[in-house]
PDB file of N, CA and C in Angstrom:
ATOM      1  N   UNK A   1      26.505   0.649 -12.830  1.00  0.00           N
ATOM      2  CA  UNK A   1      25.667  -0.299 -13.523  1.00  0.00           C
ATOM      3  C   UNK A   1      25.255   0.317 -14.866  1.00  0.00           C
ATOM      4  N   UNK A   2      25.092  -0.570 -15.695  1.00  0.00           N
ATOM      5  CA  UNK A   2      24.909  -0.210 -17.491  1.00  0.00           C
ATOM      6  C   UNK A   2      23.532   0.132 -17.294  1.00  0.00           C
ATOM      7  N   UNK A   3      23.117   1.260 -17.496  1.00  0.00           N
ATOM      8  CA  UNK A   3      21.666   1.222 -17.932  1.00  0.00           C
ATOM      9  C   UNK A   3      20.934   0.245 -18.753  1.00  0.00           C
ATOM     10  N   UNK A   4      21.268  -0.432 -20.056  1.00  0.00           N
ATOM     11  CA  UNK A   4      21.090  -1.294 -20.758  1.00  0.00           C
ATOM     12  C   UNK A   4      20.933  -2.355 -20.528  1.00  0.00           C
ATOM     13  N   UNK A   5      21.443  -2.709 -19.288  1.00  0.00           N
ATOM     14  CA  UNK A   5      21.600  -4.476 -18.890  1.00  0.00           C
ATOM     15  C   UNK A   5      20.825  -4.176 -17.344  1.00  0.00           C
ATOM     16  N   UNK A   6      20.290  -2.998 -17.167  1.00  0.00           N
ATOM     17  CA  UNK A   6      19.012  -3.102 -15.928  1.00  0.00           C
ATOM     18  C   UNK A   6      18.186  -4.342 -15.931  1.00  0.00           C
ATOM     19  N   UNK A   7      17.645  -4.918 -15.067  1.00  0.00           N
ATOM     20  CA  UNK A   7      16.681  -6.057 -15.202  1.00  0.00           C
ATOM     21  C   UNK A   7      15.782  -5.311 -13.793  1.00  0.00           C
ATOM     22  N   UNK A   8      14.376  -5.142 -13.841  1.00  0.00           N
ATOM     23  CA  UNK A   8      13.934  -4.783 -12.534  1.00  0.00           C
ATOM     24  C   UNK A   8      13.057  -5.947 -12.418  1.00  0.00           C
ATOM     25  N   UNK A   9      12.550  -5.585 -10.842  1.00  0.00           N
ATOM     26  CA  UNK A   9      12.492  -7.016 -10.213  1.00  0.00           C
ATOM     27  C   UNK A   9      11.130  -6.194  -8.928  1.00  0.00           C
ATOM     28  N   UNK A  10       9.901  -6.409  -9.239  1.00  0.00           N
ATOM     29  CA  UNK A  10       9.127  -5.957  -7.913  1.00  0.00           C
ATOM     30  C   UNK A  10       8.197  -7.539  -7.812  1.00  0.00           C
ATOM     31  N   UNK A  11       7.870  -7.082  -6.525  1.00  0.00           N
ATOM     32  CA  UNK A  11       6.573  -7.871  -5.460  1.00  0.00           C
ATOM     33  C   UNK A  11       6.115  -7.710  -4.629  1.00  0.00           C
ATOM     34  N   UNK A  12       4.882  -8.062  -4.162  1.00  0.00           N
ATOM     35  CA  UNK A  12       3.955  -7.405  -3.296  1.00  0.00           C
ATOM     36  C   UNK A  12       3.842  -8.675  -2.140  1.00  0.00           C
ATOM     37  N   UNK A  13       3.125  -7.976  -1.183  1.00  0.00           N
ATOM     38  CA  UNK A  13       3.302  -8.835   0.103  1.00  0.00           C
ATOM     39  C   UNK A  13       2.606  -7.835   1.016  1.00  0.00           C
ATOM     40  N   UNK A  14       1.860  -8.240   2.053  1.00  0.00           N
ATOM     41  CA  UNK A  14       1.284  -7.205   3.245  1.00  0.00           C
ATOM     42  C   UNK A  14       1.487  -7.699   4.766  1.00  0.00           C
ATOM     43  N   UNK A  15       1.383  -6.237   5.053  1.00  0.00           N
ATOM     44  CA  UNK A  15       1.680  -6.284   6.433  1.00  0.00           C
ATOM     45  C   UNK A  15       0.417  -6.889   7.301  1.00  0.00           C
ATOM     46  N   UNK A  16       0.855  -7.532   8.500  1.00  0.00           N
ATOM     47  CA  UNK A  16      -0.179  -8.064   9.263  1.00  0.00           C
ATOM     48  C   UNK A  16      -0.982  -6.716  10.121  1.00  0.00           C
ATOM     49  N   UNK A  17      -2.155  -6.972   9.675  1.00  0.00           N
ATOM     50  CA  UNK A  17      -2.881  -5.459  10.924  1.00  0.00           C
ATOM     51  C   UNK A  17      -2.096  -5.029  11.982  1.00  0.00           C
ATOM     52  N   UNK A  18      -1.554  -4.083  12.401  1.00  0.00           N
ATOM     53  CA  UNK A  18      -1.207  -4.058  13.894  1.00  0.00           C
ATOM     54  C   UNK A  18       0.133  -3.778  13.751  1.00  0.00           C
ATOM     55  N   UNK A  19       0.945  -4.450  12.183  1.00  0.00           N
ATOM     56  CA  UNK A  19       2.401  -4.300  12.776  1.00  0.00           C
ATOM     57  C   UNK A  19       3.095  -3.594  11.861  1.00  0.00           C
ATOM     58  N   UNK A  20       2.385  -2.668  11.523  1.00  0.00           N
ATOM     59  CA  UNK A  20       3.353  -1.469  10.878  1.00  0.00           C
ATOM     60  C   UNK A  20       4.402  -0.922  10.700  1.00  0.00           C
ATOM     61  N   UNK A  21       4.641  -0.281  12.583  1.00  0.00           N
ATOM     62  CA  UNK A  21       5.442   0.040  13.221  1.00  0.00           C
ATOM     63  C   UNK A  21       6.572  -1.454  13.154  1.00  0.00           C
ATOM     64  N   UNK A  22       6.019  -2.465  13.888  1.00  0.00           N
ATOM     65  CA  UNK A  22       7.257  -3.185  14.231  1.00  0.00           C
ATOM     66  C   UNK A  22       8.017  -3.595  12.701  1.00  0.00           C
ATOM     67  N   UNK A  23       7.206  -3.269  11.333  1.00  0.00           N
ATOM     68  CA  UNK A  23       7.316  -3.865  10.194  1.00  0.00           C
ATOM     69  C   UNK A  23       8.907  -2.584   9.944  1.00  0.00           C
ATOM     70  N   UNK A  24       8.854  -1.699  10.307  1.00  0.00           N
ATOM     71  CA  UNK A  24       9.536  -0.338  10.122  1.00  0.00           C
ATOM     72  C   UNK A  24      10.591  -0.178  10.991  1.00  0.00           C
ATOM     73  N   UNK A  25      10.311  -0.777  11.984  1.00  0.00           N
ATOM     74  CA  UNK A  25      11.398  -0.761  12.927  1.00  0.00           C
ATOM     75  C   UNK A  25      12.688  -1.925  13.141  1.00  0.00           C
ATOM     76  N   UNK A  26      11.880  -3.163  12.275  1.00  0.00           N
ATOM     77  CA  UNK A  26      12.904  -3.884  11.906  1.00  0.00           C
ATOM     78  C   UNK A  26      13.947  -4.165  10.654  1.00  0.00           C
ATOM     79  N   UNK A  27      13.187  -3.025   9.660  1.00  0.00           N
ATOM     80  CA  UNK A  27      13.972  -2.904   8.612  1.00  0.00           C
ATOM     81  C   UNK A  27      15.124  -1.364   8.418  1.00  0.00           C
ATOM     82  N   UNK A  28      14.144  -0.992   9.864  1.00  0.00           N
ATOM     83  CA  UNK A  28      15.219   0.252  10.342  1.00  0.00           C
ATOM     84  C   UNK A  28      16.708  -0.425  10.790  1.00  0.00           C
ATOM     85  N   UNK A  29      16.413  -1.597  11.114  1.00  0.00           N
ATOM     86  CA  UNK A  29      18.048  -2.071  12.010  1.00  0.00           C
ATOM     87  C   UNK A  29      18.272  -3.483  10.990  1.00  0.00           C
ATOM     88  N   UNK A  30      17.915  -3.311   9.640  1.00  0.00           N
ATOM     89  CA  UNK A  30      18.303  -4.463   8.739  1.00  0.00           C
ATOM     90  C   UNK A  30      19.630  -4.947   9.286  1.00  0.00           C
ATOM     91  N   UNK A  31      20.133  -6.463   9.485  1.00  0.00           N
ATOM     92  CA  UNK A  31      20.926  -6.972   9.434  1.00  0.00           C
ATOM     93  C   UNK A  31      21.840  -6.659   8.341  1.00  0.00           C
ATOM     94  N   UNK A  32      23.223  -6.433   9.042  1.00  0.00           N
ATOM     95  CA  UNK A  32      24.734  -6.355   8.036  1.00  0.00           C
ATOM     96  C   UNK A  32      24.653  -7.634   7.057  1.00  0.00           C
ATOM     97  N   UNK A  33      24.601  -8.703   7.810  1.00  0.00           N
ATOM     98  CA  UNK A  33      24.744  -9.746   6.864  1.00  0.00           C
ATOM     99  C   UNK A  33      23.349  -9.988   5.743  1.00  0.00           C
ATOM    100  N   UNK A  34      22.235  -9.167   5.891  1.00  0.00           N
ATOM    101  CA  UNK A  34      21.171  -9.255   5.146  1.00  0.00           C
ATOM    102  C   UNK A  34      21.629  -8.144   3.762  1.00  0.00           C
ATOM    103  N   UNK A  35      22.086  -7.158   4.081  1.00  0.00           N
ATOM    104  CA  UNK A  35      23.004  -6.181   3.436  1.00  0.00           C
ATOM    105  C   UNK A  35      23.845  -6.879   2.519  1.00  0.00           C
ATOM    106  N   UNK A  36      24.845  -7.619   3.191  1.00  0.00           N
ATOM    107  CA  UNK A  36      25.722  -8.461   2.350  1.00  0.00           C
ATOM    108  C   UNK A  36      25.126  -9.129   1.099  1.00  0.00           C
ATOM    109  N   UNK A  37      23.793  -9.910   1.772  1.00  0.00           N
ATOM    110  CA  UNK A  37      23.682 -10.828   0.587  1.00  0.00           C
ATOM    111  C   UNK A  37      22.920 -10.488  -0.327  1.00  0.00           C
ATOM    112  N   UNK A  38      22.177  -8.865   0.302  1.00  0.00           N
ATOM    113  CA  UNK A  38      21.792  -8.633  -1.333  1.00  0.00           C
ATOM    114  C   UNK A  38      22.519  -8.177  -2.448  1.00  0.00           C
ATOM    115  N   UNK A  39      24.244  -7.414  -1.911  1.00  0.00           N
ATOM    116  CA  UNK A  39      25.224  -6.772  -2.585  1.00  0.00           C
ATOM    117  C   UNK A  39      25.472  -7.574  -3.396  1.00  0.00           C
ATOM    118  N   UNK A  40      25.777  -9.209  -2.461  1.00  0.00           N
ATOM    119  CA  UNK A  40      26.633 -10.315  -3.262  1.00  0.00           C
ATOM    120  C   UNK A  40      25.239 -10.873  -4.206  1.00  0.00           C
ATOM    121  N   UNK A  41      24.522 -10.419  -3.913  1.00  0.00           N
ATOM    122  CA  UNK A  41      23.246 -10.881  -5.546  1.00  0.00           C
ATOM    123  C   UNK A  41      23.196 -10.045  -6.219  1.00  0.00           C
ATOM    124  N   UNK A  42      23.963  -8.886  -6.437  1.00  0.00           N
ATOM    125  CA  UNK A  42      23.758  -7.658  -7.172  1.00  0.00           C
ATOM    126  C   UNK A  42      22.876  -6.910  -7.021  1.00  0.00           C
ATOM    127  N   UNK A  43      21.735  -7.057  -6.114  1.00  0.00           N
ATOM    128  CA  UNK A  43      20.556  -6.343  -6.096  1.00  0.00           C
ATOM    129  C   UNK A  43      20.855  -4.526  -5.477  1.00  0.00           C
ATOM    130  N   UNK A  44      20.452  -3.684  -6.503  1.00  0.00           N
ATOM    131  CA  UNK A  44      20.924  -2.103  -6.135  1.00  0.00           C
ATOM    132  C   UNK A  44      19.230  -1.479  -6.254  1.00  0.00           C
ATOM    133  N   UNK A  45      19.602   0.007  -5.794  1.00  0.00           N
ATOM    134  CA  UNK A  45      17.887   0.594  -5.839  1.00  0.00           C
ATOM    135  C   UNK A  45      17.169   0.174  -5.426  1.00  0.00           C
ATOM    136  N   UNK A  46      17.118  -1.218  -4.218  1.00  0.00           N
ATOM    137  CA  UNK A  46      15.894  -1.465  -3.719  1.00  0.00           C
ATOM    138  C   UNK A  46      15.094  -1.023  -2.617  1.00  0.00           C
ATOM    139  N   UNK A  47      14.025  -0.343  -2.880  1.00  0.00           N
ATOM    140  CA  UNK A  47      13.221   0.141  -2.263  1.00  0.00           C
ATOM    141  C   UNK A  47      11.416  -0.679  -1.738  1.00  0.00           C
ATOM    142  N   UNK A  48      11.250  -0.224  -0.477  1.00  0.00           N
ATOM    143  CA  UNK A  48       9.889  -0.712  -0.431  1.00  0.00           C
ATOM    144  C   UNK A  48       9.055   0.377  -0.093  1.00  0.00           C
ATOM    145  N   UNK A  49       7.728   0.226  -0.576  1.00  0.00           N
ATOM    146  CA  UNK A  49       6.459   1.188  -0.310  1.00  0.00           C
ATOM    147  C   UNK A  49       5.534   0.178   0.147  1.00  0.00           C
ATOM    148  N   UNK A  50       4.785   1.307   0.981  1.00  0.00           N
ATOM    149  CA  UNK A  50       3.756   0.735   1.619  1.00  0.00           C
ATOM    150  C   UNK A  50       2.345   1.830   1.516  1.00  0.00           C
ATOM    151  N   UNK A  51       1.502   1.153   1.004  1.00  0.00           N
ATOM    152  CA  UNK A  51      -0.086   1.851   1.123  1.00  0.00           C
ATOM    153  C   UNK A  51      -0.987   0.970   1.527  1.00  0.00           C
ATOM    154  N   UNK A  52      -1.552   1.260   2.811  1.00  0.00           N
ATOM    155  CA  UNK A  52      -2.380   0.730   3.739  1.00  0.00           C
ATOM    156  C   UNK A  52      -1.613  -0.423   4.459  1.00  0.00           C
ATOM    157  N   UNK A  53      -2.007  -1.565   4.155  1.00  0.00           N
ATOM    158  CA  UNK A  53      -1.078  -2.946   4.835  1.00  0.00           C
ATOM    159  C   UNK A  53      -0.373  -3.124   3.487  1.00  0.00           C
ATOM    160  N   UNK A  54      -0.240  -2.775   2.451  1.00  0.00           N
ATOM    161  CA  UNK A  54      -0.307  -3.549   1.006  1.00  0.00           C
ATOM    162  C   UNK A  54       1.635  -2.846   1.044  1.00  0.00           C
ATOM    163  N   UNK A  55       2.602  -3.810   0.749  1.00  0.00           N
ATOM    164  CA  UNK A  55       3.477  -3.821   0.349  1.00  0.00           C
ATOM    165  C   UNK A  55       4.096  -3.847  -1.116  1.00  0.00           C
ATOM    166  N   UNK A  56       4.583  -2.929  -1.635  1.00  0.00           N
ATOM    167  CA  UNK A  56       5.285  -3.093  -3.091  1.00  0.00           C
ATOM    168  C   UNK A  56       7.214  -3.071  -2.848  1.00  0.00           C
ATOM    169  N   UNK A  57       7.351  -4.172  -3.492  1.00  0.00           N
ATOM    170  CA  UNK A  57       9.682  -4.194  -3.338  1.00  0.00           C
ATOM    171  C   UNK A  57       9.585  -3.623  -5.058  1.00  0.00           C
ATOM    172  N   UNK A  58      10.610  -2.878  -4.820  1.00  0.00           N
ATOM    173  CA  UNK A  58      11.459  -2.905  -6.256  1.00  0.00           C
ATOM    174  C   UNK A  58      12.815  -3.015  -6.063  1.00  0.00           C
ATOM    175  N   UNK A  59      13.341  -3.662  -7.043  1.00  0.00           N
ATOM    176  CA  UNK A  59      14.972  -3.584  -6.968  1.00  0.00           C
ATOM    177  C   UNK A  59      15.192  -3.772  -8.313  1.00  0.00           C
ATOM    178  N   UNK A  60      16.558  -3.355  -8.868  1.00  0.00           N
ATOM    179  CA  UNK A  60      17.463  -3.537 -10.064  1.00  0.00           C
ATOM    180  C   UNK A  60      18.443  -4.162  -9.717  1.00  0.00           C
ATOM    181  N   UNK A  61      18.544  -5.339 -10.922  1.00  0.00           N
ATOM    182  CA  UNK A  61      19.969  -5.872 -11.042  1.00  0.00           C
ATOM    183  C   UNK A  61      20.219  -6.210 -12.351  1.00  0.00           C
ATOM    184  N   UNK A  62      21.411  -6.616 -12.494  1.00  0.00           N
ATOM    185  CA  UNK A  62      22.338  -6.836 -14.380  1.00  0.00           C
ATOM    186  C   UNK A  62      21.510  -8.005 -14.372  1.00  0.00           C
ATOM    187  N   UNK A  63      21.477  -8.975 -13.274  1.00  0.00           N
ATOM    188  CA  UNK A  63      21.408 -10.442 -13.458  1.00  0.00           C
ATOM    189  C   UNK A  63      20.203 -11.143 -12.558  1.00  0.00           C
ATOM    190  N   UNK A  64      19.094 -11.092 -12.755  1.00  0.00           N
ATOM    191  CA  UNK A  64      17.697 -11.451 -11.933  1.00  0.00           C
ATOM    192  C   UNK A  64      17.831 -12.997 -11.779  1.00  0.00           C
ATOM    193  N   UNK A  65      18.442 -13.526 -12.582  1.00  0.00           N
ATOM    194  CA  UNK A  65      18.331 -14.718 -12.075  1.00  0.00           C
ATOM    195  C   UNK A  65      19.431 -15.409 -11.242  1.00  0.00           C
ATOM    196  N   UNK A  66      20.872 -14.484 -11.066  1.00  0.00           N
ATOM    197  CA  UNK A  66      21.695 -14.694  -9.977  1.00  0.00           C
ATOM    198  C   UNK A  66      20.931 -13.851  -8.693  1.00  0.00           C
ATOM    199  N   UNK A  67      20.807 -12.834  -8.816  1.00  0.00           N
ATOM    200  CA  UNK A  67      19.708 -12.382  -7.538  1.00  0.00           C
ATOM    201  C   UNK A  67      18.891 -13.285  -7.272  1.00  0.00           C
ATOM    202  N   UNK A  68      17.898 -13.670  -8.169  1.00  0.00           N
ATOM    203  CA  UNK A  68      16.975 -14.712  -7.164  1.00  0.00           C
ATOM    204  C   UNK A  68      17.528 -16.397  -6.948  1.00  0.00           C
ATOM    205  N   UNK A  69      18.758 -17.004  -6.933  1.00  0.00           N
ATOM    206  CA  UNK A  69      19.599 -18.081  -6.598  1.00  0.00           C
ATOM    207  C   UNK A  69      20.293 -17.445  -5.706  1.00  0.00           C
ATOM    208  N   UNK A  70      20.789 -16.458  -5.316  1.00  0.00           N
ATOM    209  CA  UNK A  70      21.750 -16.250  -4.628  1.00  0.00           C
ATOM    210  C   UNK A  70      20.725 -15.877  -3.218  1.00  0.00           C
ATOM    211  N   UNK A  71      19.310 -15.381  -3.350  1.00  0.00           N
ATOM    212  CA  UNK A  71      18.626 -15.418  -2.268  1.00  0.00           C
ATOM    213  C   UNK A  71      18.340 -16.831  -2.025  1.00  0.00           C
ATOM    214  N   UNK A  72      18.069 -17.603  -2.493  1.00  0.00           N
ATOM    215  CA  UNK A  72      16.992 -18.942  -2.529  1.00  0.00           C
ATOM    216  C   UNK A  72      17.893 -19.528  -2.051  1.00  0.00           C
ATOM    217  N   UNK A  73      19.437 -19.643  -2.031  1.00  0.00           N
ATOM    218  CA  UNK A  73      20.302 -20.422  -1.588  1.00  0.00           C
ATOM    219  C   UNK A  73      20.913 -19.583  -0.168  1.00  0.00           C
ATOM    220  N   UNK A  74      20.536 -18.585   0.282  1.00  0.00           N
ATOM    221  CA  UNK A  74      21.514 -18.073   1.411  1.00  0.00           C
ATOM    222  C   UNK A  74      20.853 -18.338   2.595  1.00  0.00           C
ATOM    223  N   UNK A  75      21.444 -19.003   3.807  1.00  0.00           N
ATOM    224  CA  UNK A  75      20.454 -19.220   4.561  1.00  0.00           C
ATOM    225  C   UNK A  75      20.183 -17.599   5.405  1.00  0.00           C
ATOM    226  N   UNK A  76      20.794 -16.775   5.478  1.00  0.00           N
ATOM    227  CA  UNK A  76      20.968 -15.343   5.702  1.00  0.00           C
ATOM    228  C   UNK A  76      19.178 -15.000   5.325  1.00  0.00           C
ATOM    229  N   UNK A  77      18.884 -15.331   4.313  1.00  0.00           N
ATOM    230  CA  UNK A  77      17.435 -14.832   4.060  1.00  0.00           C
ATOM    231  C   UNK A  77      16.319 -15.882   4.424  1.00  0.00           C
ATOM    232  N   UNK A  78      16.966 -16.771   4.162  1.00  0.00           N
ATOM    233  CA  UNK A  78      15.855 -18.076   5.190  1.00  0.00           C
ATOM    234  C   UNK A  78      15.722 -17.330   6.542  1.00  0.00           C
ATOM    235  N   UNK A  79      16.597 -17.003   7.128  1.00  0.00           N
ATOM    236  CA  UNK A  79      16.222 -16.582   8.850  1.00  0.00           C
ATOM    237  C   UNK A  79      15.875 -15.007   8.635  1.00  0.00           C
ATOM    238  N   UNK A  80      15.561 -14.533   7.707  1.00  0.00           N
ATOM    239  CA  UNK A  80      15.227 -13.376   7.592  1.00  0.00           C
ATOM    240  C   UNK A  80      13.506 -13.393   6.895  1.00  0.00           C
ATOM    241  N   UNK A  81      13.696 -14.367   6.494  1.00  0.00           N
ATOM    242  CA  UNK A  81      12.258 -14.621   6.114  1.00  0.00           C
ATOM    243  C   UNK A  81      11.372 -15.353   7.740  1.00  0.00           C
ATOM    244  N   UNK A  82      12.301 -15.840   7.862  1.00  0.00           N
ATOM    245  CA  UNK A  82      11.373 -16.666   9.668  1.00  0.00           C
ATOM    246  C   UNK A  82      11.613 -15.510  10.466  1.00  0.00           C
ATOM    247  N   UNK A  83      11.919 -14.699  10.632  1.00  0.00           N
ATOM    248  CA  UNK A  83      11.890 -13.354  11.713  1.00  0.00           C
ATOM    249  C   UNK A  83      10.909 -12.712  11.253  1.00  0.00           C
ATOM    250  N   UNK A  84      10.447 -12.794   9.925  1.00  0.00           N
ATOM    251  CA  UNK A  84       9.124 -11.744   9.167  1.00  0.00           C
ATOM    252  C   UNK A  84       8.396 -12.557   9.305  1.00  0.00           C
ATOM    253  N   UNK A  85       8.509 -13.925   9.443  1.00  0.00           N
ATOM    254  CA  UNK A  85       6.658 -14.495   8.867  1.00  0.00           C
ATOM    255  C   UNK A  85       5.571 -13.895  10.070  1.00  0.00           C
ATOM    256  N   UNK A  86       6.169 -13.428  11.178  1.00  0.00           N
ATOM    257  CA  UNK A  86       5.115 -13.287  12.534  1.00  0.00           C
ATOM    258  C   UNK A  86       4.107 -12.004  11.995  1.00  0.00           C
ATOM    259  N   UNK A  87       4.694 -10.791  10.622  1.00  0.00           N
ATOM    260  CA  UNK A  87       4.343 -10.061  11.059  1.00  0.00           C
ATOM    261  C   UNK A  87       3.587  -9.224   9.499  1.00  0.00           C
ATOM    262  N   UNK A  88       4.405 -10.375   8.231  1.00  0.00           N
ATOM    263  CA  UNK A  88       4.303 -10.317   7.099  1.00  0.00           C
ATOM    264  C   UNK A  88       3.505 -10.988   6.242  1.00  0.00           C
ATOM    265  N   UNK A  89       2.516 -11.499   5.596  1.00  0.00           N
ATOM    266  CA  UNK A  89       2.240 -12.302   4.669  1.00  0.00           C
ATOM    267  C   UNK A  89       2.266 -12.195   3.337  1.00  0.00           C
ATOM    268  N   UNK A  90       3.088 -13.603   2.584  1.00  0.00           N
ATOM    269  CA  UNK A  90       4.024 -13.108   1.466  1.00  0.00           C
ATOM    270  C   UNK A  90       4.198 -14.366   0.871  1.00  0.00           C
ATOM    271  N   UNK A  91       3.800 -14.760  -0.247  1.00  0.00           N
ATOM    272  CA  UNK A  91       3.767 -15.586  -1.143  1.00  0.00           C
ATOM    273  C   UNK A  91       5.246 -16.068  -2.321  1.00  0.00           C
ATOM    274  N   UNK A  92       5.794 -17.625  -2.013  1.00  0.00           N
ATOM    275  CA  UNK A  92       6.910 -17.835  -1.856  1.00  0.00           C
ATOM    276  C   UNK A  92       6.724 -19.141  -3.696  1.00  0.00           C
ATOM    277  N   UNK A  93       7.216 -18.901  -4.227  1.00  0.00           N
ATOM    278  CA  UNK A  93       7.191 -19.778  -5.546  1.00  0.00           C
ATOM    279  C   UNK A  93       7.998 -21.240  -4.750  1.00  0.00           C
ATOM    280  N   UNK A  94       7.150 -22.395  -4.554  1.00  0.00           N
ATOM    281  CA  UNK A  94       7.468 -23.476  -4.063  1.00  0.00           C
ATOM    282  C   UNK A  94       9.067 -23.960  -4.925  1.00  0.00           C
ATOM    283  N   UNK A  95       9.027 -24.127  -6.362  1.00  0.00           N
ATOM    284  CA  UNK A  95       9.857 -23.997  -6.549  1.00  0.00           C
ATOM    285  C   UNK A  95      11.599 -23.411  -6.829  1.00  0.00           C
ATOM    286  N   UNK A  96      11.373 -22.231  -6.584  1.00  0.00           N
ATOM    287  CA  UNK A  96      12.433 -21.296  -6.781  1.00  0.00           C
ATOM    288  C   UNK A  96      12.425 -20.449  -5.364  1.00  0.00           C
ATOM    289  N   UNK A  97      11.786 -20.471  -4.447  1.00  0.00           N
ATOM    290  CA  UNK A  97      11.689 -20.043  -3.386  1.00  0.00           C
ATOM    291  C   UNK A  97      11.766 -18.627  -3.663  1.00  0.00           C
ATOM    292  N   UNK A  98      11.378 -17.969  -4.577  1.00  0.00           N
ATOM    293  CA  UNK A  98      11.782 -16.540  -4.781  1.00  0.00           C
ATOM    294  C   UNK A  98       9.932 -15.804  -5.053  1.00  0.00           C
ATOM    295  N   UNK A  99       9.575 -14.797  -4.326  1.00  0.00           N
ATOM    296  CA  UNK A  99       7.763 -14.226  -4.394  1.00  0.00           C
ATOM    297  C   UNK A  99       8.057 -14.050  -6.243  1.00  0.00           C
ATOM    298  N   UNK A 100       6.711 -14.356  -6.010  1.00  0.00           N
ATOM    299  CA  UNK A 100       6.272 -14.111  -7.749  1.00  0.00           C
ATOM    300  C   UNK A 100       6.129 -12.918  -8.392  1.00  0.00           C
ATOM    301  N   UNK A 101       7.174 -12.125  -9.095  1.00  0.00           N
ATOM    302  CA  UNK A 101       7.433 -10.802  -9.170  1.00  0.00           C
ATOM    303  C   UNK A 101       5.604 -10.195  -9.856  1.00  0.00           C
ATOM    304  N   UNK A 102       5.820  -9.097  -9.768  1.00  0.00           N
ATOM    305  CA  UNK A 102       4.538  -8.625 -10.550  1.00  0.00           C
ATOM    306  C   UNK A 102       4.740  -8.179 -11.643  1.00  0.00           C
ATOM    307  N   UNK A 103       4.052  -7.910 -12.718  1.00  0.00           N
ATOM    308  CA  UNK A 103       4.094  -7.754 -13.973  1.00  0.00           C
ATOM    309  C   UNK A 103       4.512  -6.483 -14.441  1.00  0.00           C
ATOM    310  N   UNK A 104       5.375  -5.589 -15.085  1.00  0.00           N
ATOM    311  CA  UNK A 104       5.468  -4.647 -15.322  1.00  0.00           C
ATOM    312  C   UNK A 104       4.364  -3.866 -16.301  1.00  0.00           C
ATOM    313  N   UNK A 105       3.422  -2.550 -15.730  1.00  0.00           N
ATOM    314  CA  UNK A 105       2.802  -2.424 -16.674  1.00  0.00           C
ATOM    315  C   UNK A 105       2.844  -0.940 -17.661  1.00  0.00           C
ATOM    316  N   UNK A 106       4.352  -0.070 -16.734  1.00  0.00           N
ATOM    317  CA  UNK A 106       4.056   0.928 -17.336  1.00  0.00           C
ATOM    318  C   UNK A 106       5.981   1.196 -17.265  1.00  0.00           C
ATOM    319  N   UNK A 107       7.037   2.112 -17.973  1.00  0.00           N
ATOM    320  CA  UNK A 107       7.833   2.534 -17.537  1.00  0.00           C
ATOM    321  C   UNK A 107       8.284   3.346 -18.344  1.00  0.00           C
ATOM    322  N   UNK A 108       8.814   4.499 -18.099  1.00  0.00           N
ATOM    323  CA  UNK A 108       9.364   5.635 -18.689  1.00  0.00           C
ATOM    324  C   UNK A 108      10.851   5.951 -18.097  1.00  0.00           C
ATOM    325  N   UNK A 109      11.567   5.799 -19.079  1.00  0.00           N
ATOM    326  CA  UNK A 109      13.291   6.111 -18.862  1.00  0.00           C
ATOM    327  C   UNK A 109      13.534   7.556 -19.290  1.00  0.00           C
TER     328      UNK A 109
END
């Protein structure tokens, strides 16, 4: 990937009291086909942190707005989003079905 044509991409979301563990243990056995469809959105480097319940995603891609169509349209993440809602709460842009990234406020290359 071009350094130059990076686009990063974070959002926040928290864990439900209690499910930490199960929050960790199901992204320990991420689905192949959940794998797939972030490859086929280009999404690389994505990582999640967690402090307290409070969730932060980051990911890089060339193309943020084929990443977030290529999620919004796969049903692969629809049922990946209904296997999390029991345990996640996470705010979904009605229109674009994609969480409302957060603002970048600091970055050093």
């Amino acid at each position: 990937m071009n350094e130059k044509n990076i686009e990063r991409f974070a959002w926040h979301a928290r864990i439900k009291p209690g499910t930490e563990m199960e929050y960790k243990r199901r992204h320990d056995e991420i689905w192949p086909s959940m794998t797939e469809v972030l490859n086929s959105a280009g999404i690389h480097n994505y990582s999640v942190w967690l402090s307290g319940l409070d969730l932060f995603g980051y990911y890089e891609s060339e193309d943020l707005q084929k990443a977030a169509l290529t999620q919004a349209e796969s049903p692969v993440v629809e049922s990946w989003n209904e296997y999390m809602k029991d345990i996640l709460i996470m705010d979904f842009d009605p229109e674009t079905g994609v969480t409302p990234p957060l603002s970048l406020a600091f970055l050093h290359l």
